[in-house]
Structures are given as structure tokens and as C-alpha cells.
Protein backbone atom coordinates (compact mmCIF):
# COMPACT_ATOMS: atom_id res chain seq x y z
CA UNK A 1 100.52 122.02 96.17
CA UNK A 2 98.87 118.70 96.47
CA UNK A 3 100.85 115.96 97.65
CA UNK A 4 99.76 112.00 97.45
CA UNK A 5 101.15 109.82 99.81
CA UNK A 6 100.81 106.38 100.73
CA UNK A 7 100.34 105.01 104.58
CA UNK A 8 102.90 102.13 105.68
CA UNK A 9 103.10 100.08 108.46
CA UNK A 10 105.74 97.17 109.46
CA UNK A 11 104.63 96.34 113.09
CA UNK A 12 103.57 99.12 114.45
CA UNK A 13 106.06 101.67 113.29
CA UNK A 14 104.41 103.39 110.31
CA UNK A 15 105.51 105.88 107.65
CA UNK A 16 104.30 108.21 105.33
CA UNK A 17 105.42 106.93 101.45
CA UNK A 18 106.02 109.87 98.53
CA UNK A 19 106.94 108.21 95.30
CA UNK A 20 109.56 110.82 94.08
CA UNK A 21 110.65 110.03 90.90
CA UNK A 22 109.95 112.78 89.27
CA UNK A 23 111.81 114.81 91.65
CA UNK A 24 108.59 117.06 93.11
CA UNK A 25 109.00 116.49 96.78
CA UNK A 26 110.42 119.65 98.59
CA UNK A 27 113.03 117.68 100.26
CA UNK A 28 114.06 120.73 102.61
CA UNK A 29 110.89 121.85 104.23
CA UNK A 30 111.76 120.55 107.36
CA UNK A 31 108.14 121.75 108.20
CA UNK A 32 106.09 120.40 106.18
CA UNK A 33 107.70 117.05 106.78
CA UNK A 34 106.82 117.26 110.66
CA UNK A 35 103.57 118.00 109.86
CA UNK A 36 102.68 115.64 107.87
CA UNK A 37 103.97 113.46 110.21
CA UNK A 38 102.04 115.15 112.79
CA UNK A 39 98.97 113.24 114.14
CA UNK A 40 96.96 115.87 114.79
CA UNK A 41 97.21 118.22 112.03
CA UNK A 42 98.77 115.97 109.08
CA UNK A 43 98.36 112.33 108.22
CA UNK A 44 100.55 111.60 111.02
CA UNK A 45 103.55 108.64 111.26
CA UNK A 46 106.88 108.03 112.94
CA UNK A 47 108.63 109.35 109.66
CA UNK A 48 108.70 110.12 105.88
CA UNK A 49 110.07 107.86 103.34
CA UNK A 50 110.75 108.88 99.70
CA UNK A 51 111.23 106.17 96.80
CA UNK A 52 113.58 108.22 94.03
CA UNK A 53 115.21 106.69 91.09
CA UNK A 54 118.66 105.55 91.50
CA UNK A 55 121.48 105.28 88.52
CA UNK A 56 122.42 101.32 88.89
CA UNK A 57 120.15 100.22 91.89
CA UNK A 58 116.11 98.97 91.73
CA UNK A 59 115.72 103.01 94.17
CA UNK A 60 117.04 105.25 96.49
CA UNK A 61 115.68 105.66 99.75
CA UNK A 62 115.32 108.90 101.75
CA UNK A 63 114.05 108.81 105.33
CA UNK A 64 113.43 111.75 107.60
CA UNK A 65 112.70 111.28 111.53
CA UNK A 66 108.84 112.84 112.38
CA UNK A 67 110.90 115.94 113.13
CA UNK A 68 111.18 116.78 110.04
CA UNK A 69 115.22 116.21 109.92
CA UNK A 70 116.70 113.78 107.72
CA UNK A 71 118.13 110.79 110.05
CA UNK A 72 119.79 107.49 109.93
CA UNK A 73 118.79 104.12 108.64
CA UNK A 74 115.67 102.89 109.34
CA UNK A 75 115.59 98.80 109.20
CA UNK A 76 111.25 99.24 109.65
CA UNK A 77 110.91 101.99 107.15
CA UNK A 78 113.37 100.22 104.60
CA UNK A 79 111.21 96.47 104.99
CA UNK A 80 108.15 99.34 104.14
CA UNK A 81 109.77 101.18 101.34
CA UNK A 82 110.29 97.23 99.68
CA UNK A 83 106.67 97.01 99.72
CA UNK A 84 105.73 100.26 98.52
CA UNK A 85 108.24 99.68 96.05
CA UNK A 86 106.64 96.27 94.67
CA UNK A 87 103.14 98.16 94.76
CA UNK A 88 104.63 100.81 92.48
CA UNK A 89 105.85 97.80 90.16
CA UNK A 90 109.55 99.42 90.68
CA UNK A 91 110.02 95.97 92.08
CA UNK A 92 108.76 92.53 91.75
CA UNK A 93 109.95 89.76 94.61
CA UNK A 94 113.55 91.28 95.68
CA UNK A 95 115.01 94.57 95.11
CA UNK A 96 118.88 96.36 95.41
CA UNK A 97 118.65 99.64 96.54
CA UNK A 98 120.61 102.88 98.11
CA UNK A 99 119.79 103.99 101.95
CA UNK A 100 122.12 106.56 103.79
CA UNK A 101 124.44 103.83 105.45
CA UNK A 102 124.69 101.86 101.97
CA UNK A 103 123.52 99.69 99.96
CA UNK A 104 121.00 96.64 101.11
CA UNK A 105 119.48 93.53 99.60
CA UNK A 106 115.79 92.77 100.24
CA UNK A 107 113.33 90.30 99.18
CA UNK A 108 109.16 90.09 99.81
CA UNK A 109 107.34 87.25 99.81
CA UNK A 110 103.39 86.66 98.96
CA UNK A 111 102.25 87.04 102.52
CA UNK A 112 104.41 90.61 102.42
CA UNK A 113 106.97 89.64 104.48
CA UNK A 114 110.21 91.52 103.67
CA UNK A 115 113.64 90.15 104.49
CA UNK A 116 115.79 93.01 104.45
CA UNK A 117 119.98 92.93 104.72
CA UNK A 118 121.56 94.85 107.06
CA UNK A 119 124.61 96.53 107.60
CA UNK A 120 127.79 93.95 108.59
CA UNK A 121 128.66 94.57 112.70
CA UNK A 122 131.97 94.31 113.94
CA UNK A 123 132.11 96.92 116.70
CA UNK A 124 130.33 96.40 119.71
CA UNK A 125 130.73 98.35 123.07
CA UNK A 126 130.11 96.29 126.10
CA UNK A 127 129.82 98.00 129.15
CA UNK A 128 128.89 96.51 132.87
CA UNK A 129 125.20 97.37 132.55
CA UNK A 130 124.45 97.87 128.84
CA UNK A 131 125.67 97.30 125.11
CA UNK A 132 126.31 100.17 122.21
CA UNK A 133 126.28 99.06 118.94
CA UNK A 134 125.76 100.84 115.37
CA UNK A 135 122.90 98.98 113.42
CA UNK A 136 122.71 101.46 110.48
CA UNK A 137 121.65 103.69 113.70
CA UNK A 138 123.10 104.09 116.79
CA UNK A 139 121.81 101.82 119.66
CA UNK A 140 121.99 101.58 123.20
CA UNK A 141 120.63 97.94 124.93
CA UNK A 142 119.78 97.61 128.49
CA UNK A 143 118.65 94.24 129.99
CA UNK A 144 115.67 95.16 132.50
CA UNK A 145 113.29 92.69 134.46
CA UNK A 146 110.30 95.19 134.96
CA UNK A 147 109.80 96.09 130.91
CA UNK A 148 105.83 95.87 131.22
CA UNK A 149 105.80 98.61 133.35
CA UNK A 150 108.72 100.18 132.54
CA UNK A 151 108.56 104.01 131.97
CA UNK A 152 110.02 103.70 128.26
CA UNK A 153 109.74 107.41 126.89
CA UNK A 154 110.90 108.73 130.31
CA UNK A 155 114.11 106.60 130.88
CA UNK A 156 115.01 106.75 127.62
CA UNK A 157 114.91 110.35 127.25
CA UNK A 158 117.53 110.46 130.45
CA UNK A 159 119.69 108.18 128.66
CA UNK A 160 119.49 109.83 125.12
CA UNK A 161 119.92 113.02 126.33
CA UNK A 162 122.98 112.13 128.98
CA UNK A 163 126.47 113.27 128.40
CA UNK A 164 126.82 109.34 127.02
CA UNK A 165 126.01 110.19 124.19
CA UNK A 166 126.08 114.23 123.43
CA UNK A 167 124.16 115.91 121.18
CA UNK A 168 123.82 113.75 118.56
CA UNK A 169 122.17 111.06 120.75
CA UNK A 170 121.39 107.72 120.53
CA UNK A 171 118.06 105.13 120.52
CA UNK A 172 117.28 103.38 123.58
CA UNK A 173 116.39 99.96 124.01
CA UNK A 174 115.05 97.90 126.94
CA UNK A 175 115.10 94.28 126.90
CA UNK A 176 113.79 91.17 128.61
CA UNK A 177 114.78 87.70 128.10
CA UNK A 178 111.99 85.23 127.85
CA UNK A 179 113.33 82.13 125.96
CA UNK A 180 116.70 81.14 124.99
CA UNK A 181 115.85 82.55 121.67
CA UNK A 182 112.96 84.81 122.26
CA UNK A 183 113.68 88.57 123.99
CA UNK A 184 111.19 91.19 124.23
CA UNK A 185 111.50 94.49 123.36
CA UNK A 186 110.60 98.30 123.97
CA UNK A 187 112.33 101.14 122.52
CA UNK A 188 113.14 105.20 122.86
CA UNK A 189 113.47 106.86 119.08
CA UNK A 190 115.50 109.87 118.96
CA UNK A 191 113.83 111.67 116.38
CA UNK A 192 110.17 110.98 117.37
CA UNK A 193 111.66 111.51 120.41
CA UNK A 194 109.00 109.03 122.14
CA UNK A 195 108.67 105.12 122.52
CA UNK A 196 107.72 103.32 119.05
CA UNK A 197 105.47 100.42 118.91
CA UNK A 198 108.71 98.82 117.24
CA UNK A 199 112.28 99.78 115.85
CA UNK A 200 113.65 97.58 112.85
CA UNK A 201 117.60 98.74 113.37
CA UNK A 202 117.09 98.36 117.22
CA UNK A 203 115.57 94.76 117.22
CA UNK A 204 118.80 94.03 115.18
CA UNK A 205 120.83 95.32 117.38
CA UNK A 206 119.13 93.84 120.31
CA UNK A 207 119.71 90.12 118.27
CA UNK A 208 123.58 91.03 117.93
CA UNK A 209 123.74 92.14 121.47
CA UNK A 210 122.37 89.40 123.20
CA UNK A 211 124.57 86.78 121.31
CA UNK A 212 127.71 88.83 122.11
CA UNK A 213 127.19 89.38 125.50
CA UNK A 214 126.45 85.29 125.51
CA UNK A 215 122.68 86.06 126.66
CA UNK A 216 121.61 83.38 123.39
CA UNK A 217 123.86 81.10 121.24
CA UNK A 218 120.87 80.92 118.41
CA UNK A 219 121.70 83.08 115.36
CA UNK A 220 117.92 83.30 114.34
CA UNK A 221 116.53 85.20 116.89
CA UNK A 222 112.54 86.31 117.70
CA UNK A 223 111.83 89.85 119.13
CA UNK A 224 108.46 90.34 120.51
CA UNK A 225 107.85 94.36 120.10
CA UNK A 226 104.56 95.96 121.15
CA UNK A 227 103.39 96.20 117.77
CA UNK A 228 103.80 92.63 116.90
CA UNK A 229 106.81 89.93 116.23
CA UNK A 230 110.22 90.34 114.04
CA UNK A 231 113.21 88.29 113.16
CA UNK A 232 116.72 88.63 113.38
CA UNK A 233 119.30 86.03 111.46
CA UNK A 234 123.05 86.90 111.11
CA UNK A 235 126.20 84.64 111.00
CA UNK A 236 128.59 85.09 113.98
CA UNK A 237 132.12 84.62 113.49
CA UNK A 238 135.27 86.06 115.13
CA UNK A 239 132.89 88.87 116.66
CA UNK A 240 131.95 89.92 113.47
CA UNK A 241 128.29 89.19 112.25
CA UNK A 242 127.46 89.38 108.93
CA UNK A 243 124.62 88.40 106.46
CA UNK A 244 121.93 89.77 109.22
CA UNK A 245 118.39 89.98 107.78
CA UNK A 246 115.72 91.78 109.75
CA UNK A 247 112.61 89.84 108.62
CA UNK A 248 108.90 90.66 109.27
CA UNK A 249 105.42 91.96 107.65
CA UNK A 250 105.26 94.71 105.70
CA UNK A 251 101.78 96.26 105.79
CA UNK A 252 99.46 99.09 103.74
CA UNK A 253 97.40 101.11 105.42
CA UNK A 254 95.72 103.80 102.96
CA UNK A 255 96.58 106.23 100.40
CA UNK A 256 95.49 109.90 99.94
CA UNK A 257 96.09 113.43 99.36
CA UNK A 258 97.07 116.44 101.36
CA UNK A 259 97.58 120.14 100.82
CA UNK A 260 101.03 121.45 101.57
């Protein structure tokens, strides 16, 4: 079988795109997933996104981890699938559409830049040397001075894998503070099970993190990942936030075909 796919990227973190409409993908070959998310031996990516029809909404999303596994939401993958959506002419400037933790709102602009809607946060978990928060994903944020040289995939995988969190897990991010407004970023997937050159649900829950914990009083917030720069805007009020947008570019790569 012949599959075509479509190459994403939103900075950094990049996905493999399978328009399934018509219903063709074999959604439960774990396998063949991995390895086409494998950069070695497939056309390699942090994780697979399928666009399928949906019964009210503009399309259903369907995101797997590069493990093959079907995982949580994915705030860079879902800016991505927006795109891919608008190339496919499902879409033209915004879009409604079905993830696994709900619905979202999303709109793209000329230069590709998606503004995507998150999920509403009302339950935050401070603790004396980091915050937990669910994003659409689960998220763990640690403030650290030494991020540069900070052994990301190696600290995160002690974390991730610690009785904190059991066997489901959790992502790991590491943050420094740089402006009043500006905080950079690094982050453990679970999943890929490495560091990502950017994580959309874990910059937004970096944003929400550092206003609760009274690190920044801005509600428009600039994350500085290692595969470029995203945006995080939310209204705070009685430690709720709601109407958070995770806002950045939205980029193709290249299209192809590969045998399953």
C-alpha cells in the first residue's frame, strides 16, 4: 500500500500529515506509525496527524506520539493540522474542529501564522520547586538558571519516569526567565520520549504557570523555544484562565509517498 503524506513543521516540532477522509489510513498499526515517524527508516517526525471528516465541525483531528500510540493534545501539531487543512481547501482563514480533549477554534493568517484556542485552565498544582498543570497534556514546569546547558532529555526522563507521576507520565519543561514577559524554554516529550525543538501545549502551560506562580503579570506572553518563537495570550481571572491562544508559524516542508 502506498501512502501520501505531507511534511509539517510549526517551530521545530514537525509531523507527518495523512488526509483521511476517505477512511484508508490503518489507524491501528502501531508500527507502521513509528516508522514512519522514524528518521532513519521512514520519513521521520515527532508524530502523525490525520485530518478526517467530522459530522458538524470544519475536521477531526487524530494525533499519535512517534511511538506509534495514540496520545494527548498536541497545541504544535493542531496550529499544523490548520494549515494542512487550508492547503487541502477543507478550510479557508479559521476553522472549528474536534481533537481528543475537545473542541478548539483556530484561525491562519497570510503569513501562516495560526492562532489556535486552547483548553480553559482552572487547576494548577503548585509545589515548592515546580508547577503541574493539564494543557490538553499533562505538564510539569521547573524554573532552572543553567537551561543552555542543561541536560534536557536526561533530567527529564528522571522526572517523567519518577513515582510523580506513574506510568502514565508526564512532559517536562525547563524554564528561564529573561524579561518580564519573555521566558525561554526547553522541553522532555513523553512519547518521543526525547527533548523537542518546541512543545505547543507545554509553552502554554509554561505562560499559565509563570503568571500563577506571580513570575509575570502580562497575559500575552513570548516563549523563546529552540526551534524558534511562540505566543501565549489568555485572560486571568479568579485563577481561572480562559480564552488562551497559542499563536505562531505554521510551516510546509514537502510532500511524498511511501510504501507501507
Amino acid at each position: 500500500m502506498k501512502i501520501h503524506f505531507y511534511k509539517y513543521q510549526g517551530t521545530g516540532n514537525d509531523f507527518v500529515m495523512i488526509d483521511n477522509r476517505q477512511n484508508i489510513f490503518p489507524k491501528n498499526d502501531t508500527k507502521l506509525i513509528a516508522r514512519l515517524c522514524d528518521r532513519k527508516f521512514g520519513v521521520g517526525a515527532d508524530g502523525l496527524i490525520l485530518l478526517e471528516n467530522h459530522p458538524d465541525l470544519n475536521f477531526k483531528m487524530v494525533y499519535y506520539n512517534s511511538d506509534g500510540n495514540e496520545s494527548s493534545m498536541c497545541g504544535n501539531g493542531g496550529r499544523c493540522l490548520v494549515a494542512f487543512a487550508k492547503q487541502m481547501d477543507v478550510i479557508s482563514n479559521e476553522a472549528t474542529f474536534e481533537a481528543i480533549d475537545g473542541m478548539h477554534y483556530a484561525t491562519i493568517d497570510k503569513e501562516g501564522i495560526v492562532s489556535l484556542q486552547m483548553m480553559d485552565v482552572d487547576e494548577i498544582k503548585e509545589e515548592g520547586n515546580y508547577t503541574f498543570l493539564n494543557t490538553g497534556s499533562p505538564h510539569h514546569v521547573a524554573l532552572i538558571e543553567n537551561l543552555k546547558e542543561f541536560d534536557v532529555k536526561q533530567e527529564g526522563a528522571k522526572i517523567r519516569y519518577s513515582d510523580l507521576y506513574g506510568k502514565a507520565g508526564s512532559n517536562i519543561n525547563f524554564v528561564k526567565q529573561l524579561e518580564n514577559d519573555i521566558f525561554a524554554v526547553r522541553t522532555y516529550e513523553r512519547g518521543v520520549e526525547d527533548e523537542t525543538l518546541s512543545c505547543g501545549t507545554g509553552v502554554t502551560a509554561v505562560a499559565i504557570a509563570m503568571h500563577k506562580i506571580g513570575k509575570t503579570t502580562s497575559k500575552e506572553i513570548k516563549l523563546n523555544v529552540e526551534g524558534g518563537t511562540l505566543k501565549v495570550k489568555f485572560d486571568a481571572e479568579n485563577n481561572k484562565f480562559t480564552n488562551v491562544f497559542l499563536i505562531g508559524p505554521a510551516t510546509f516542508v514537502f510532500e511524498g509517498t511511501i510504501n507501507s
